[in-house]
N, C-alpha and C. Protein backbone atom coordinates (compact mmCIF):
# COMPACT_ATOMS: atom_id res chain seq x y z
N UNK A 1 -2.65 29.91 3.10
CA UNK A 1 -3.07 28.81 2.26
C UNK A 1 -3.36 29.35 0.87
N UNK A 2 -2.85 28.51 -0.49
CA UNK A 2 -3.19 28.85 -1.77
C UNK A 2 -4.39 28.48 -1.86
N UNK A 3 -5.12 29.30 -2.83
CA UNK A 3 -6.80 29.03 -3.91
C UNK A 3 -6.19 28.53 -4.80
N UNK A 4 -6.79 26.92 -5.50
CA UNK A 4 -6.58 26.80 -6.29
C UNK A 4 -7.94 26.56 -7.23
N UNK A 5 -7.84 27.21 -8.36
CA UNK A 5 -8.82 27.67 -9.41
C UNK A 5 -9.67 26.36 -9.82
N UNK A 6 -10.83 26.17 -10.13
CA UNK A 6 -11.79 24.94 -10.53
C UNK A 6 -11.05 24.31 -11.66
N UNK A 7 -10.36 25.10 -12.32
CA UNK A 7 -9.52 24.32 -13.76
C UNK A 7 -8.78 23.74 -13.09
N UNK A 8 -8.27 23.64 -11.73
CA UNK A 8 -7.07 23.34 -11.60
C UNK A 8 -8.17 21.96 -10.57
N UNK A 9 -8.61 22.22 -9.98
CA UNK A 9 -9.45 21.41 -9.15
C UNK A 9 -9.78 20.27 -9.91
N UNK A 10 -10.40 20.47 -10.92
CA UNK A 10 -10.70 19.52 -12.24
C UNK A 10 -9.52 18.32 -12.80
N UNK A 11 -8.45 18.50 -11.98
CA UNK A 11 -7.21 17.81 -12.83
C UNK A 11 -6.81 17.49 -11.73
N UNK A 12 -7.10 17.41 -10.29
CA UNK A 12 -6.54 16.57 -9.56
C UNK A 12 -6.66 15.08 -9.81
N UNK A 13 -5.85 13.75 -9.77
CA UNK A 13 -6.30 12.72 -9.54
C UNK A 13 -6.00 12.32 -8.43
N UNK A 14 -6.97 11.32 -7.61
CA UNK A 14 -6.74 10.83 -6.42
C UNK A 14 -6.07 9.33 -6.49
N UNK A 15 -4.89 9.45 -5.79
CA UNK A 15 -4.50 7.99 -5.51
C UNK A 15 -5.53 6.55 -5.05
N UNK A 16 -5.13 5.46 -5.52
CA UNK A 16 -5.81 4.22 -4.13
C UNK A 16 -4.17 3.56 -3.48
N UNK A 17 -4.88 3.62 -2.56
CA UNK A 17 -3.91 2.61 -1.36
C UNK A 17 -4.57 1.44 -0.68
N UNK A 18 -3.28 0.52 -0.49
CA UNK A 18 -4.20 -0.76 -0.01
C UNK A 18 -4.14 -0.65 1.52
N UNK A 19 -5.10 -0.59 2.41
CA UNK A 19 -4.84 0.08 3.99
C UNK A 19 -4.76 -1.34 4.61
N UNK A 20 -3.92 -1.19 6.13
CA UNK A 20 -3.91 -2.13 6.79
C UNK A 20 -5.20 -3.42 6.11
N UNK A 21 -6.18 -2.35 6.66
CA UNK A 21 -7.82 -3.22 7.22
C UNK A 21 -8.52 -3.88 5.85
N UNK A 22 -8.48 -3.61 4.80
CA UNK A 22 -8.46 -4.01 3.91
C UNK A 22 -7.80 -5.36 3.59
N UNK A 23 -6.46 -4.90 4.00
CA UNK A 23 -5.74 -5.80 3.79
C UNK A 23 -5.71 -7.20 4.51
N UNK A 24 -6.23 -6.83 5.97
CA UNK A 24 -6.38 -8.09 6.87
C UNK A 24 -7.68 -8.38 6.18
N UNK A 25 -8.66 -7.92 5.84
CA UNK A 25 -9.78 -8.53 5.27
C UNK A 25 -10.14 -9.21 4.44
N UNK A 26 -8.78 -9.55 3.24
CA UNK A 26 -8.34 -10.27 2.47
C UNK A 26 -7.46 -11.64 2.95
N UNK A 27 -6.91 -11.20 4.10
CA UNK A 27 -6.00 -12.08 4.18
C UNK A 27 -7.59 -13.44 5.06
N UNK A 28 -8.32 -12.50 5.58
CA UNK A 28 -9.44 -13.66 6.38
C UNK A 28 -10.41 -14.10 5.83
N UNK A 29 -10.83 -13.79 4.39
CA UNK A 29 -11.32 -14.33 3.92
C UNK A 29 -10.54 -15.64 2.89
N UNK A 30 -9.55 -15.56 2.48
CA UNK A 30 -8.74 -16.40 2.21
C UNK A 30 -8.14 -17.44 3.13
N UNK A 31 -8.36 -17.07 4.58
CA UNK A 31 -8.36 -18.50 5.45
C UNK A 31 -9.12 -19.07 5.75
N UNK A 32 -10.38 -18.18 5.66
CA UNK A 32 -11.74 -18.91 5.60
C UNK A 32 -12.24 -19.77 4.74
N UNK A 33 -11.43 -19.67 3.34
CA UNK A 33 -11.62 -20.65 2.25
C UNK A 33 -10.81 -21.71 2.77
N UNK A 34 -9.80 -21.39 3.00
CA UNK A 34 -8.82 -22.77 3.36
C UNK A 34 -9.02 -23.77 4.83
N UNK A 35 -9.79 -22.98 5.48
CA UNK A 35 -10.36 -23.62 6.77
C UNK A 35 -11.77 -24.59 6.66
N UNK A 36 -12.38 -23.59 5.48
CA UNK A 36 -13.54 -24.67 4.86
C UNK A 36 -12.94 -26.12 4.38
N UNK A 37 -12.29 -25.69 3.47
CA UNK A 37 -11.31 -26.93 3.02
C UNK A 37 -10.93 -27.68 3.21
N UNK A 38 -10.30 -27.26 4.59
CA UNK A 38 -9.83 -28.58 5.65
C UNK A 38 -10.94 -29.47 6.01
N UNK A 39 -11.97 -28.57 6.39
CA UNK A 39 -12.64 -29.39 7.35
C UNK A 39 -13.49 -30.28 6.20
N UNK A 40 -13.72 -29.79 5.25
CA UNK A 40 -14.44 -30.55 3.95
C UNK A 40 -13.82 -32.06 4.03
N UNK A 41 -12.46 -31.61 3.89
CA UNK A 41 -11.54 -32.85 3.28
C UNK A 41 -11.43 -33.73 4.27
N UNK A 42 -11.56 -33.28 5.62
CA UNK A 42 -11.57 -33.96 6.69
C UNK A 42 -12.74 -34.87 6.73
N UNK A 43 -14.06 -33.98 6.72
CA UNK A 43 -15.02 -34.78 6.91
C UNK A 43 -15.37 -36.27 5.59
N UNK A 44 -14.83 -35.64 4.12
CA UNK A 44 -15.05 -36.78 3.43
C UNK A 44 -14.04 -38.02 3.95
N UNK A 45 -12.69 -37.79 4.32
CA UNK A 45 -11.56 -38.94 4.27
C UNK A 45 -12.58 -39.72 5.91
N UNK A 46 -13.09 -39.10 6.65
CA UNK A 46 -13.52 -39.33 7.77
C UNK A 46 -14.78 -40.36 7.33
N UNK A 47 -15.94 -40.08 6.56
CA UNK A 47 -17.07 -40.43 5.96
C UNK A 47 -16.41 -42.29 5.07
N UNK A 48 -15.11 -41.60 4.13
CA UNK A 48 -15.14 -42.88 3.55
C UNK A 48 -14.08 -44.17 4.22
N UNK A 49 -13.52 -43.41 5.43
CA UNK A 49 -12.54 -44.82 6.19
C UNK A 49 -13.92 -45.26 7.51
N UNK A 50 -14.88 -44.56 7.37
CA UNK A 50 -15.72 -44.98 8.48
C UNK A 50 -15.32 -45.19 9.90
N UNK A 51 -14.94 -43.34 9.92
CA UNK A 51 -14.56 -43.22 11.04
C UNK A 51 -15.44 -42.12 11.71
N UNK A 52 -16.83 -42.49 12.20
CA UNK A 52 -17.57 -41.22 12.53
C UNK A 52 -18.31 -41.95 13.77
N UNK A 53 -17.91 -40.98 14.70
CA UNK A 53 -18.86 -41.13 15.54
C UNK A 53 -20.50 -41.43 16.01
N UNK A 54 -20.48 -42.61 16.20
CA UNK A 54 -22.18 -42.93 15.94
C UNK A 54 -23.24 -41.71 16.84
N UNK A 55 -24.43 -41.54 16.31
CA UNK A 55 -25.06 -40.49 17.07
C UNK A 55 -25.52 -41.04 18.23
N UNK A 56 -26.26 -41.00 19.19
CA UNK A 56 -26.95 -40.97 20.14
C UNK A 56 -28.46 -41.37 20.01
């Protein structure tokens, strides 16, 4: 294995990568917005045709 010298250590740069898990973690929070959404839109069109189940 090579030594490589602190001058030289000093000038590495490190890459970023986007990893799987990251990546699914984006993708579920972005359905979680759109799942809110639904059900939002659901519940108002539901609220104003007066279609809700009476309580108990």
């Amino acid at each position: 294995m090579k030594n490589i010298e602190e001058k030289q250590l000093c000038q590495i740069v490190g890459g970023t990568t986007i990893t799987g898990a990251v990546l699914d973690a984006f993708v579920n929070v972005i359905q979680a917005f759109f799942d809110f959404g639904r059900q939002l839109g659901s519940s108002l069109r539901r609220i104003t045709e007066s279609k809700i189940c009476p309580l108990p």
